[in-house]
PDB file of N, CA and C in Angstrom:
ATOM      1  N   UNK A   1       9.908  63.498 -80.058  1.00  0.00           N
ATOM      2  CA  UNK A   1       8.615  63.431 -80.680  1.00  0.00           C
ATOM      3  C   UNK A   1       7.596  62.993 -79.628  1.00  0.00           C
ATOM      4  N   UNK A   2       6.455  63.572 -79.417  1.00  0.00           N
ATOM      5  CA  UNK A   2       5.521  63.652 -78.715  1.00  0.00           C
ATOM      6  C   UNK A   2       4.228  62.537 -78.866  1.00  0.00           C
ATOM      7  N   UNK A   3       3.875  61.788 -78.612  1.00  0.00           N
ATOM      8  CA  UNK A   3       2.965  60.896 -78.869  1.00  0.00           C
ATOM      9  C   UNK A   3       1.656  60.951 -78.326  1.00  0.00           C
ATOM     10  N   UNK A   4       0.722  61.768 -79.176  1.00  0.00           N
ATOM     11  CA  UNK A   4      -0.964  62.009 -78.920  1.00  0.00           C
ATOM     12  C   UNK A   4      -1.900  60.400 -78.258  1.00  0.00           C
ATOM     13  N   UNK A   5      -1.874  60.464 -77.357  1.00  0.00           N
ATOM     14  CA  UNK A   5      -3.095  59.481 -76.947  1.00  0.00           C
ATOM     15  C   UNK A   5      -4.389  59.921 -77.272  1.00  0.00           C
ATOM     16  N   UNK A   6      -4.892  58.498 -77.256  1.00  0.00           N
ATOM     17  CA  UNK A   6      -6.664  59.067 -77.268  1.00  0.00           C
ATOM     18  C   UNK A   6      -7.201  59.130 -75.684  1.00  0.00           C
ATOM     19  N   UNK A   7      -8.090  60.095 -76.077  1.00  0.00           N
ATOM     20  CA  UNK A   7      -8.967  60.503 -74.821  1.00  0.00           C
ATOM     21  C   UNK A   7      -9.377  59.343 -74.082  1.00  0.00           C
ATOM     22  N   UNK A   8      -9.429  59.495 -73.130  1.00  0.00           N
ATOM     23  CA  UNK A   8      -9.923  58.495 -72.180  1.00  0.00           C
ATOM     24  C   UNK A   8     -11.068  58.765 -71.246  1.00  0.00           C
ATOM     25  N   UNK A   9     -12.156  57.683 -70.864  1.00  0.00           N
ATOM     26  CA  UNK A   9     -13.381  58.288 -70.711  1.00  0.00           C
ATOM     27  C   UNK A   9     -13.292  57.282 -68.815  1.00  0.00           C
ATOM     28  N   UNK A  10     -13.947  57.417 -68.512  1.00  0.00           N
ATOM     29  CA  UNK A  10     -14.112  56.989 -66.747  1.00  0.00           C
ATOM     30  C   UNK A  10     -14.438  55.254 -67.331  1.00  0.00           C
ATOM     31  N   UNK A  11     -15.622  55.076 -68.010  1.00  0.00           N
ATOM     32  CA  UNK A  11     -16.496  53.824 -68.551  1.00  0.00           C
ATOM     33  C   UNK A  11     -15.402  53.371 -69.579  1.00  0.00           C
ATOM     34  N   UNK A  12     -14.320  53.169 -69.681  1.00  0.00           N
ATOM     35  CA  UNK A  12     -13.071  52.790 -70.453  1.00  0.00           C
ATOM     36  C   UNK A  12     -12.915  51.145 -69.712  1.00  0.00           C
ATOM     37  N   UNK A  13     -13.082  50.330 -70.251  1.00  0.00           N
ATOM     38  CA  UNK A  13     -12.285  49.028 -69.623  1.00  0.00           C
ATOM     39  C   UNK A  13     -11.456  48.980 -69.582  1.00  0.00           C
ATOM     40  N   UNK A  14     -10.418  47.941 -68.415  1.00  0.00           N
ATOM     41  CA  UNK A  14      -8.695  48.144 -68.588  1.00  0.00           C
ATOM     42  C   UNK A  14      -8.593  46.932 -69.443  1.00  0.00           C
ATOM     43  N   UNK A  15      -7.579  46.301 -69.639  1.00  0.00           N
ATOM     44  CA  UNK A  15      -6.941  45.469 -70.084  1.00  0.00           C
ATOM     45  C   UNK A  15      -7.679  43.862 -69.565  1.00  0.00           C
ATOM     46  N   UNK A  16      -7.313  43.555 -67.950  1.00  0.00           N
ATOM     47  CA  UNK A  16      -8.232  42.490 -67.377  1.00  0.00           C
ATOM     48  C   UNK A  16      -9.476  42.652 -67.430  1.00  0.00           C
ATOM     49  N   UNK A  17     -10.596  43.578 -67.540  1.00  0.00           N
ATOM     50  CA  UNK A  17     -11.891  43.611 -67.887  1.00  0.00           C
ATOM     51  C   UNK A  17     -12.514  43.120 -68.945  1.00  0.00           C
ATOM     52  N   UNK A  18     -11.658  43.739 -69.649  1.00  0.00           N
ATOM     53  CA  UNK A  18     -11.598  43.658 -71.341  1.00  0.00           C
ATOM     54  C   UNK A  18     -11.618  42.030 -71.313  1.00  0.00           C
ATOM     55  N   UNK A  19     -11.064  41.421 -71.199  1.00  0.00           N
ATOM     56  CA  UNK A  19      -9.863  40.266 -71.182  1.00  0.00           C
ATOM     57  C   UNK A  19     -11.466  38.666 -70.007  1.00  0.00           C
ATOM     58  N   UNK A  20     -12.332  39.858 -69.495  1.00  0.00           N
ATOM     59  CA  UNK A  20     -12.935  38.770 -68.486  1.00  0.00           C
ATOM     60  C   UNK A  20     -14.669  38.826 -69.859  1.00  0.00           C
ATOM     61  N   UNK A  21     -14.565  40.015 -70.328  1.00  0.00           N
ATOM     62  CA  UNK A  21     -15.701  40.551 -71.315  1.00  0.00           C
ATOM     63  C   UNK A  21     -15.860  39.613 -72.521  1.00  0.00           C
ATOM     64  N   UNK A  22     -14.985  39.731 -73.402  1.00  0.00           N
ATOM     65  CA  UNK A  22     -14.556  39.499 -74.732  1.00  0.00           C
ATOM     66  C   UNK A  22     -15.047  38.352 -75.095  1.00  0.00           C
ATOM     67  N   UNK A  23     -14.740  37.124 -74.109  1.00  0.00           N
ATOM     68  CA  UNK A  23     -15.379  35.878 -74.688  1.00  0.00           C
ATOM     69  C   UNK A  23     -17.083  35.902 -74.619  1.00  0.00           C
ATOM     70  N   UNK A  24     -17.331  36.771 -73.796  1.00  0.00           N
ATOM     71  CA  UNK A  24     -18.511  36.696 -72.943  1.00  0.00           C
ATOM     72  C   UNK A  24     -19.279  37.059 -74.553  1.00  0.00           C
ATOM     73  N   UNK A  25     -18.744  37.984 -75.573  1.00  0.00           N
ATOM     74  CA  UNK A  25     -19.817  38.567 -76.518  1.00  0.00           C
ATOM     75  C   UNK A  25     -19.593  38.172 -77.790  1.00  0.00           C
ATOM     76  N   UNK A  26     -20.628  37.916 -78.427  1.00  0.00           N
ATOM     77  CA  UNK A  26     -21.235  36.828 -79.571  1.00  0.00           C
ATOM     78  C   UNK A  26     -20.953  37.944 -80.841  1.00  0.00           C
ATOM     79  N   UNK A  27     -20.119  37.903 -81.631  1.00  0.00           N
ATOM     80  CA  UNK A  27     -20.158  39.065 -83.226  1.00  0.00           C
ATOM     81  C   UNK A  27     -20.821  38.165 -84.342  1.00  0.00           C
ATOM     82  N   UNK A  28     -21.859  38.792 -84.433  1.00  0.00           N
ATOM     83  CA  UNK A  28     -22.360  38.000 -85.739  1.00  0.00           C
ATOM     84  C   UNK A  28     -21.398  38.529 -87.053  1.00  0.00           C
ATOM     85  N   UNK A  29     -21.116  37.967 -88.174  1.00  0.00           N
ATOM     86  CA  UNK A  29     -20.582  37.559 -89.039  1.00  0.00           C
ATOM     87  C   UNK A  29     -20.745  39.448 -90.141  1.00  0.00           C
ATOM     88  N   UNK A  30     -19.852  39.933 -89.863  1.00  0.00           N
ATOM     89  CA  UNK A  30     -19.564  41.130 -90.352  1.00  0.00           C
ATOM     90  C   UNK A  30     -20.442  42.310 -90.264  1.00  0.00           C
ATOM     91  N   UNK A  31     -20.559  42.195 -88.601  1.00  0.00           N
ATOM     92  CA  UNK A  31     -21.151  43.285 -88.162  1.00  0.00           C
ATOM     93  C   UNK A  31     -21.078  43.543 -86.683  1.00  0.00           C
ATOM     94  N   UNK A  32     -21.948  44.374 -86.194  1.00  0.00           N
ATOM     95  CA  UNK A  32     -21.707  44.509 -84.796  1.00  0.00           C
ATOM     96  C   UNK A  32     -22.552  43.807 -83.973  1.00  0.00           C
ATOM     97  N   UNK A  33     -22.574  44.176 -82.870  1.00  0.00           N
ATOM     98  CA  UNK A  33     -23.839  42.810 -82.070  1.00  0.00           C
ATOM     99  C   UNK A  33     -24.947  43.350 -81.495  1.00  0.00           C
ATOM    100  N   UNK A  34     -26.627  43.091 -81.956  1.00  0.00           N
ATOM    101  CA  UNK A  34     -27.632  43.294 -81.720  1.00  0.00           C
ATOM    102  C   UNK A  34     -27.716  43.418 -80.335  1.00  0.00           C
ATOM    103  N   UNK A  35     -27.284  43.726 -79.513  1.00  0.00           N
ATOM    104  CA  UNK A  35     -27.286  43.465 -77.814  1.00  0.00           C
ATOM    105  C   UNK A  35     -28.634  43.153 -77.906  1.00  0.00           C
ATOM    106  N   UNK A  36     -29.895  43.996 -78.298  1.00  0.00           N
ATOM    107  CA  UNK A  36     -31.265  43.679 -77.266  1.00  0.00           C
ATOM    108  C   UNK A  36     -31.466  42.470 -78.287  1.00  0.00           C
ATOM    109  N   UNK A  37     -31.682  41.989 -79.452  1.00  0.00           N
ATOM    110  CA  UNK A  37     -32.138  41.097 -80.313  1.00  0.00           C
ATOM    111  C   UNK A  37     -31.526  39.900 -79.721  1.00  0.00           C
ATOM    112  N   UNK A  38     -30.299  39.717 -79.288  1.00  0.00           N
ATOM    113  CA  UNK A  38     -29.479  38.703 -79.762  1.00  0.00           C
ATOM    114  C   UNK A  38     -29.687  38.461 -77.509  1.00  0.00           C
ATOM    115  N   UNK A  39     -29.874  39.236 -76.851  1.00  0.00           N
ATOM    116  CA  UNK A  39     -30.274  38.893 -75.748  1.00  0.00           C
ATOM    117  C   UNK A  39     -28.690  38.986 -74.568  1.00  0.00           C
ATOM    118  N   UNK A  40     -27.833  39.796 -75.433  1.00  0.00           N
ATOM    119  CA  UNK A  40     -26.134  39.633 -75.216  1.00  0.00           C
ATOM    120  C   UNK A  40     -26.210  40.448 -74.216  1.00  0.00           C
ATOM    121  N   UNK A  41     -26.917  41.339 -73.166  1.00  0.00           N
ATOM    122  CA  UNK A  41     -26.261  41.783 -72.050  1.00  0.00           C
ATOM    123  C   UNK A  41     -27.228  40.778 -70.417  1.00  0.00           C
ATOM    124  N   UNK A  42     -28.143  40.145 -71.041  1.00  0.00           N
ATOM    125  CA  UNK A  42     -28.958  39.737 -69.779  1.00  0.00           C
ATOM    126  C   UNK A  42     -27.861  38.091 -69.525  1.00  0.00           C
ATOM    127  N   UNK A  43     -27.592  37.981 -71.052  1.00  0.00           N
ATOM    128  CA  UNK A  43     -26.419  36.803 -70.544  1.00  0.00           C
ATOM    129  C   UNK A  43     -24.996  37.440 -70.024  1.00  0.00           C
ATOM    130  N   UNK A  44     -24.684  38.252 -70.752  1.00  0.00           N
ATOM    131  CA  UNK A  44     -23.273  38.797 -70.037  1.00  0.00           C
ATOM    132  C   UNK A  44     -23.464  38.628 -68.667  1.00  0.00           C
ATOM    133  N   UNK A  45     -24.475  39.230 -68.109  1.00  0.00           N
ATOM    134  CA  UNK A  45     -24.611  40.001 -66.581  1.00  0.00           C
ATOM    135  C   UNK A  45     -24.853  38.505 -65.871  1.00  0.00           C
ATOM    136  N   UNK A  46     -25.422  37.734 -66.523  1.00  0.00           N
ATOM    137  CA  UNK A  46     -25.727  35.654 -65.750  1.00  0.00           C
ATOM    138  C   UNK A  46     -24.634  35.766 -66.243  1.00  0.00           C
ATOM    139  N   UNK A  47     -23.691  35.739 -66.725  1.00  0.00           N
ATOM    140  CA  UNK A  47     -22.005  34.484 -66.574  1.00  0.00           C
ATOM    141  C   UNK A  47     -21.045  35.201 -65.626  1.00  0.00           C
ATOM    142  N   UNK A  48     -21.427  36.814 -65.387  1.00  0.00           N
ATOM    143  CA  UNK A  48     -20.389  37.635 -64.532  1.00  0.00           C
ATOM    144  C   UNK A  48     -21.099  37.157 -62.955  1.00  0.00           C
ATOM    145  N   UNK A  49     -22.532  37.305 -62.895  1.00  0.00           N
ATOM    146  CA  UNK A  49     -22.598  36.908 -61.697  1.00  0.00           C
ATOM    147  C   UNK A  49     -22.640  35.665 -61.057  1.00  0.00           C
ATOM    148  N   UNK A  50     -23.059  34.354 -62.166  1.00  0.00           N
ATOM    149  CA  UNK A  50     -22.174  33.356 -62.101  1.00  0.00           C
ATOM    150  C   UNK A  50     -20.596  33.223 -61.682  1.00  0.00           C
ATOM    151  N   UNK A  51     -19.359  33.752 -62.129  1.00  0.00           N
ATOM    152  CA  UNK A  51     -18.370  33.665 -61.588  1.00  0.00           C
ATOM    153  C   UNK A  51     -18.219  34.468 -60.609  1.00  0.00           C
ATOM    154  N   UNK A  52     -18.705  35.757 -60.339  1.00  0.00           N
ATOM    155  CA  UNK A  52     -18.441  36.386 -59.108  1.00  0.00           C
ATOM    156  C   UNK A  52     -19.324  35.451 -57.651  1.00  0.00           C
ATOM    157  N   UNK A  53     -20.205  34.864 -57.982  1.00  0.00           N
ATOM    158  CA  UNK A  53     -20.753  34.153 -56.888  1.00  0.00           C
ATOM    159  C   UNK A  53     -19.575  32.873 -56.147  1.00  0.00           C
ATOM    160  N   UNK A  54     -19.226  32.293 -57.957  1.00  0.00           N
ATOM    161  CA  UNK A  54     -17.687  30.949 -57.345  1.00  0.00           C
ATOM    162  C   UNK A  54     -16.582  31.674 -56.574  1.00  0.00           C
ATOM    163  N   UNK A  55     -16.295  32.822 -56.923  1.00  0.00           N
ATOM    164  CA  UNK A  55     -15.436  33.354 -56.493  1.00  0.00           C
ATOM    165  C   UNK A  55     -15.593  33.856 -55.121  1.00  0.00           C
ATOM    166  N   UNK A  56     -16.360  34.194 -54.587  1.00  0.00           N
ATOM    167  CA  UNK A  56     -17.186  34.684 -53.359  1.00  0.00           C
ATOM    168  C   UNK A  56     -17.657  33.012 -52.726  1.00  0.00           C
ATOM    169  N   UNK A  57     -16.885  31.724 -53.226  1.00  0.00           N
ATOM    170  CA  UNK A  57     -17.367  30.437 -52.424  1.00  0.00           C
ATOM    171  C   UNK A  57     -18.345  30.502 -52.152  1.00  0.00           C
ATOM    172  N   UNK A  58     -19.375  30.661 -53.228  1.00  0.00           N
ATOM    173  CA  UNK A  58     -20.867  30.345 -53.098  1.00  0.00           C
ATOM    174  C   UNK A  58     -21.274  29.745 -54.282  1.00  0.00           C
ATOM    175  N   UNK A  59     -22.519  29.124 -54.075  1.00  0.00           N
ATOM    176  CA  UNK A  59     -22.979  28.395 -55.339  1.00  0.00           C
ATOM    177  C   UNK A  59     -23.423  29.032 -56.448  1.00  0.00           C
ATOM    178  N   UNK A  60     -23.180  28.780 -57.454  1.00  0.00           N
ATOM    179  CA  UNK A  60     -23.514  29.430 -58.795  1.00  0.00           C
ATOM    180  C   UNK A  60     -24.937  30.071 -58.856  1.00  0.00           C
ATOM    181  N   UNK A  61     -25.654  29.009 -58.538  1.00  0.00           N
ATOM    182  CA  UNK A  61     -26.814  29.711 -58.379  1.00  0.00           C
ATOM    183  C   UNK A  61     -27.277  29.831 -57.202  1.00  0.00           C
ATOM    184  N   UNK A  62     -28.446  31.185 -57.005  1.00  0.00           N
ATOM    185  CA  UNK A  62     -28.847  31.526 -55.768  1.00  0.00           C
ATOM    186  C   UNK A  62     -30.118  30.528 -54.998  1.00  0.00           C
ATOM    187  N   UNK A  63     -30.124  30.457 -53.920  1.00  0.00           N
ATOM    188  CA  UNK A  63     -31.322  30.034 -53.440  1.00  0.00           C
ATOM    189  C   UNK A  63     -32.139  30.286 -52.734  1.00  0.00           C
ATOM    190  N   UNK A  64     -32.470  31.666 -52.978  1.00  0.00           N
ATOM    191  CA  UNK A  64     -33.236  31.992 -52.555  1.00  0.00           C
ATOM    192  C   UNK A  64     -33.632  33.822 -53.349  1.00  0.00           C
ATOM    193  N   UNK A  65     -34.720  33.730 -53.246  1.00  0.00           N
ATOM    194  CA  UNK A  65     -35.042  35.087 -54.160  1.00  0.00           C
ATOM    195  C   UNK A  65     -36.382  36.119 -53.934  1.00  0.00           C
ATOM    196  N   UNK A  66     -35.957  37.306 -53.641  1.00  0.00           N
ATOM    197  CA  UNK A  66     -37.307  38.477 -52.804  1.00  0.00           C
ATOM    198  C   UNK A  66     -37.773  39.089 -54.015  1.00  0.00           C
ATOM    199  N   UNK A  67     -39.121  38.839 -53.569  1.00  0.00           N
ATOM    200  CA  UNK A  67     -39.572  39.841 -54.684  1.00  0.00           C
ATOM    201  C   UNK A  67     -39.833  41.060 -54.309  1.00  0.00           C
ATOM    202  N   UNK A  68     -39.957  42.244 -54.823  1.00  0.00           N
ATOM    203  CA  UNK A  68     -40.614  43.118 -53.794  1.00  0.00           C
ATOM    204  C   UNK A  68     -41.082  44.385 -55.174  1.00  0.00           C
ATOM    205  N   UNK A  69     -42.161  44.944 -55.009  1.00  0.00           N
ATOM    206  CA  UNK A  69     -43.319  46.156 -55.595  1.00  0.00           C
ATOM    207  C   UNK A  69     -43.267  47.240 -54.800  1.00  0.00           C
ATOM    208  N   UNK A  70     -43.237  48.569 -55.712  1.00  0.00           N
ATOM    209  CA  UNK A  70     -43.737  49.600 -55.253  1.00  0.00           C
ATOM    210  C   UNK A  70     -44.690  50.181 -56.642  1.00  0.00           C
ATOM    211  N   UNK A  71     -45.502  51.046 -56.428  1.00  0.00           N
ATOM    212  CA  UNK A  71     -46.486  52.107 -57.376  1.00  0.00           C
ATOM    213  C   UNK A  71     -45.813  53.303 -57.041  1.00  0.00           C
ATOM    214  N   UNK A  72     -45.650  53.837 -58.351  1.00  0.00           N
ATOM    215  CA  UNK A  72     -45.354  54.900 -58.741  1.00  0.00           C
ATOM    216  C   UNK A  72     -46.095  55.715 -59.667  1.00  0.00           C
ATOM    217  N   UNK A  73     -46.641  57.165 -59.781  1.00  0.00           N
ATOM    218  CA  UNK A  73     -47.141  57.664 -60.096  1.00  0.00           C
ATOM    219  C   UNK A  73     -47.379  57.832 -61.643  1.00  0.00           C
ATOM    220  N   UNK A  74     -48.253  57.541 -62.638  1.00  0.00           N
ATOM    221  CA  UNK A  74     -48.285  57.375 -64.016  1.00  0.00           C
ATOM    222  C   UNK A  74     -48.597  58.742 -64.515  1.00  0.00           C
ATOM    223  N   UNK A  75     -47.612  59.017 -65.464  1.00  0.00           N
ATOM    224  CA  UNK A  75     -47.992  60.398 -66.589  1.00  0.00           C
ATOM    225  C   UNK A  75     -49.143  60.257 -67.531  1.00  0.00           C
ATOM    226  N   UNK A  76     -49.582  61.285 -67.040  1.00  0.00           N
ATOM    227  CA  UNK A  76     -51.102  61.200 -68.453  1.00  0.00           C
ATOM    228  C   UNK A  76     -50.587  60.610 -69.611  1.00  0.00           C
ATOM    229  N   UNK A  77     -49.523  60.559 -69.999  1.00  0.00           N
ATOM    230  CA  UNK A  77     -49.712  60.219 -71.319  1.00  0.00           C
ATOM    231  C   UNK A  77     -48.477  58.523 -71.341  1.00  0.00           C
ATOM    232  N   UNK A  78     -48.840  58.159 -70.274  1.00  0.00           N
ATOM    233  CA  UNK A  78     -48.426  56.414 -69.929  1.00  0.00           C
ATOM    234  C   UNK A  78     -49.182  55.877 -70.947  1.00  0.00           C
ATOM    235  N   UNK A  79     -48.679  55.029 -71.828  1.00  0.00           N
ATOM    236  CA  UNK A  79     -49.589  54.063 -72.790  1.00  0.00           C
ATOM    237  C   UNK A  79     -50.485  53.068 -71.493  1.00  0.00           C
ATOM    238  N   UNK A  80     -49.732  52.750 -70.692  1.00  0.00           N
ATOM    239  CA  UNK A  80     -50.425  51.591 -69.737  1.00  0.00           C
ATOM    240  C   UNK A  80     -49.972  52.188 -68.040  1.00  0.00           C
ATOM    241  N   UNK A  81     -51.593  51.963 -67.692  1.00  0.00           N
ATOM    242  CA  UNK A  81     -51.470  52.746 -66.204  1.00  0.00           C
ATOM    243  C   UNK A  81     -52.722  51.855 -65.287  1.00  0.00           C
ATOM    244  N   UNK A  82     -52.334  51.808 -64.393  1.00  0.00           N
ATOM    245  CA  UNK A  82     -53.126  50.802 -63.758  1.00  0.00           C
ATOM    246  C   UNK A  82     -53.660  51.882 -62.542  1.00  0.00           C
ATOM    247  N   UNK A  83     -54.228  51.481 -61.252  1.00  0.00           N
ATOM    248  CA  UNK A  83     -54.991  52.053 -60.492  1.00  0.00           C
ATOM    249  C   UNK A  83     -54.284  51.266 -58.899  1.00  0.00           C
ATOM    250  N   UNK A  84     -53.722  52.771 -58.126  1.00  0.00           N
ATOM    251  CA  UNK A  84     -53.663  52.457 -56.842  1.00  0.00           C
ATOM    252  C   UNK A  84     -54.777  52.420 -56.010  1.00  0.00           C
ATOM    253  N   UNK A  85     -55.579  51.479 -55.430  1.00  0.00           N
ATOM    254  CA  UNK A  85     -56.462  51.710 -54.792  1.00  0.00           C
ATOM    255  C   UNK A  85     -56.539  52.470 -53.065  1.00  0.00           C
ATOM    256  N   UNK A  86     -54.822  51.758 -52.784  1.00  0.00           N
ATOM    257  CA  UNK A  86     -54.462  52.634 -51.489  1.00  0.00           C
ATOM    258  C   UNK A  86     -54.269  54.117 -51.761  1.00  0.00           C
ATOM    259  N   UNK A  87     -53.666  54.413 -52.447  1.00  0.00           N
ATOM    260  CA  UNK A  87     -53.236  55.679 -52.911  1.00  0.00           C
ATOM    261  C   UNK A  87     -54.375  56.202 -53.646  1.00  0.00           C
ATOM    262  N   UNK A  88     -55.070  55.952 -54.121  1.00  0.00           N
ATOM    263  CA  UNK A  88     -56.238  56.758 -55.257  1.00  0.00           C
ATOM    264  C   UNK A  88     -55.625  57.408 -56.000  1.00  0.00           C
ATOM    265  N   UNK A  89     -54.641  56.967 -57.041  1.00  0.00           N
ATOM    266  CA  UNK A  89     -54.413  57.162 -57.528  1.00  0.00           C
ATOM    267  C   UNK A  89     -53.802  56.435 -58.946  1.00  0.00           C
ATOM    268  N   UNK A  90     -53.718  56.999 -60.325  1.00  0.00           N
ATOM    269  CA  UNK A  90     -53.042  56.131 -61.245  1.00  0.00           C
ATOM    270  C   UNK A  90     -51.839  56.142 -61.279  1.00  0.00           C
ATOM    271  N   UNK A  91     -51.367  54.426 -61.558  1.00  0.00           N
ATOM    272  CA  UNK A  91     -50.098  54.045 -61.371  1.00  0.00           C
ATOM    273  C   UNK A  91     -49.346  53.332 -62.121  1.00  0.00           C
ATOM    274  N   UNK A  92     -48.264  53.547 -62.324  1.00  0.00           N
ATOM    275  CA  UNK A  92     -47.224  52.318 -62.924  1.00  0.00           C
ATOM    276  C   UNK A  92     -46.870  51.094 -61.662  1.00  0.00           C
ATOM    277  N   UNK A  93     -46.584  49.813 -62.023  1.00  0.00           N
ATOM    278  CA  UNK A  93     -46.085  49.325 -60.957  1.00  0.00           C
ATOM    279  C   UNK A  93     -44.654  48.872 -61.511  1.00  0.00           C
ATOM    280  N   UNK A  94     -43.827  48.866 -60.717  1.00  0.00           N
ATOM    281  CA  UNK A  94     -41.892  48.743 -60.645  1.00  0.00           C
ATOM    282  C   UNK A  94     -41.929  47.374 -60.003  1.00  0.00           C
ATOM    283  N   UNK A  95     -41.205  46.760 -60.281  1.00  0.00           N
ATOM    284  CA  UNK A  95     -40.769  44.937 -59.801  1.00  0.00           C
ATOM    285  C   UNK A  95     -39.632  44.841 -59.654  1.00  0.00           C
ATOM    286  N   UNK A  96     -39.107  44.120 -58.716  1.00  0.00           N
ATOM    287  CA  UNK A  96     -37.817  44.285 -58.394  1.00  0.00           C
ATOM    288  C   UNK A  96     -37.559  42.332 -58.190  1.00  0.00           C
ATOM    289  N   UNK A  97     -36.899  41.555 -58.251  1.00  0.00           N
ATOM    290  CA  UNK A  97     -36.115  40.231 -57.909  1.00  0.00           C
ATOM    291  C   UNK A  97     -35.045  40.490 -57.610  1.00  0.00           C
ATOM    292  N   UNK A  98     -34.618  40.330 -56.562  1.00  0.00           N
ATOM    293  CA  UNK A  98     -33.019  39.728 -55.886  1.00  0.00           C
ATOM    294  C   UNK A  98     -32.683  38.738 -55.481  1.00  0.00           C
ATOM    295  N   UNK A  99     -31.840  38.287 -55.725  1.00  0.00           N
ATOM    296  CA  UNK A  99     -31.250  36.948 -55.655  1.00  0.00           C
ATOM    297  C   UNK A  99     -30.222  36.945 -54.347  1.00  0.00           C
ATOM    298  N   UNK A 100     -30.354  36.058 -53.606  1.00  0.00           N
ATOM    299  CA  UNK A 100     -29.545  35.662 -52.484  1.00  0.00           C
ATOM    300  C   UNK A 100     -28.822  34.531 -52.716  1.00  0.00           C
TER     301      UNK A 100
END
């Protein structure tokens, strides 16, 4: 007798992923979890890079942090568009923080 698995996708967690994840996410009480409401992936991503930093013998938190901007070109129909003055042109602006 032949035993059908389910499909398996690339974005599949294994077993230890699963296993480093699980505590990490909050189930509210007979349902699934609001990720953007409930704020559950900006903390996931602070407790993973929290332990990947201990693990890498560095301090939990970083000390030091770049900011850095570029303008990028806004579609006519951008709700909000600001003005490159180098460029003459209208713009979105992109923000970037990295942490060292």
């Amino acid at each position: 007798m032949s035993t059908i698995l389910p499909k398996t996708y690339q974005t599949d967690l294994t077993d230890e992923q699963w296993a480093i994840l699980q505590p990490l996410i909050i189930l509210p009480d007979g349902g699934r979890p609001n990720f953007k409401r409930t704020k559950q992936f900006e903390n996931i991503n602070e407790a993973l890079r929290r332990q990947v930093r201990v693990q890498e013998g560095r301090n939990e938190e970083p000390s030091l942090a770049i900011i850095d901007s570029q303008s990028v070109k806004a579609a006519n129909t951008a709700e909000e568009r600001g003005y490159d003055a180098g460029k003459k042109t209208a713009s979105n602006g992109i923000f970037w923080l990295m942490y060292r």
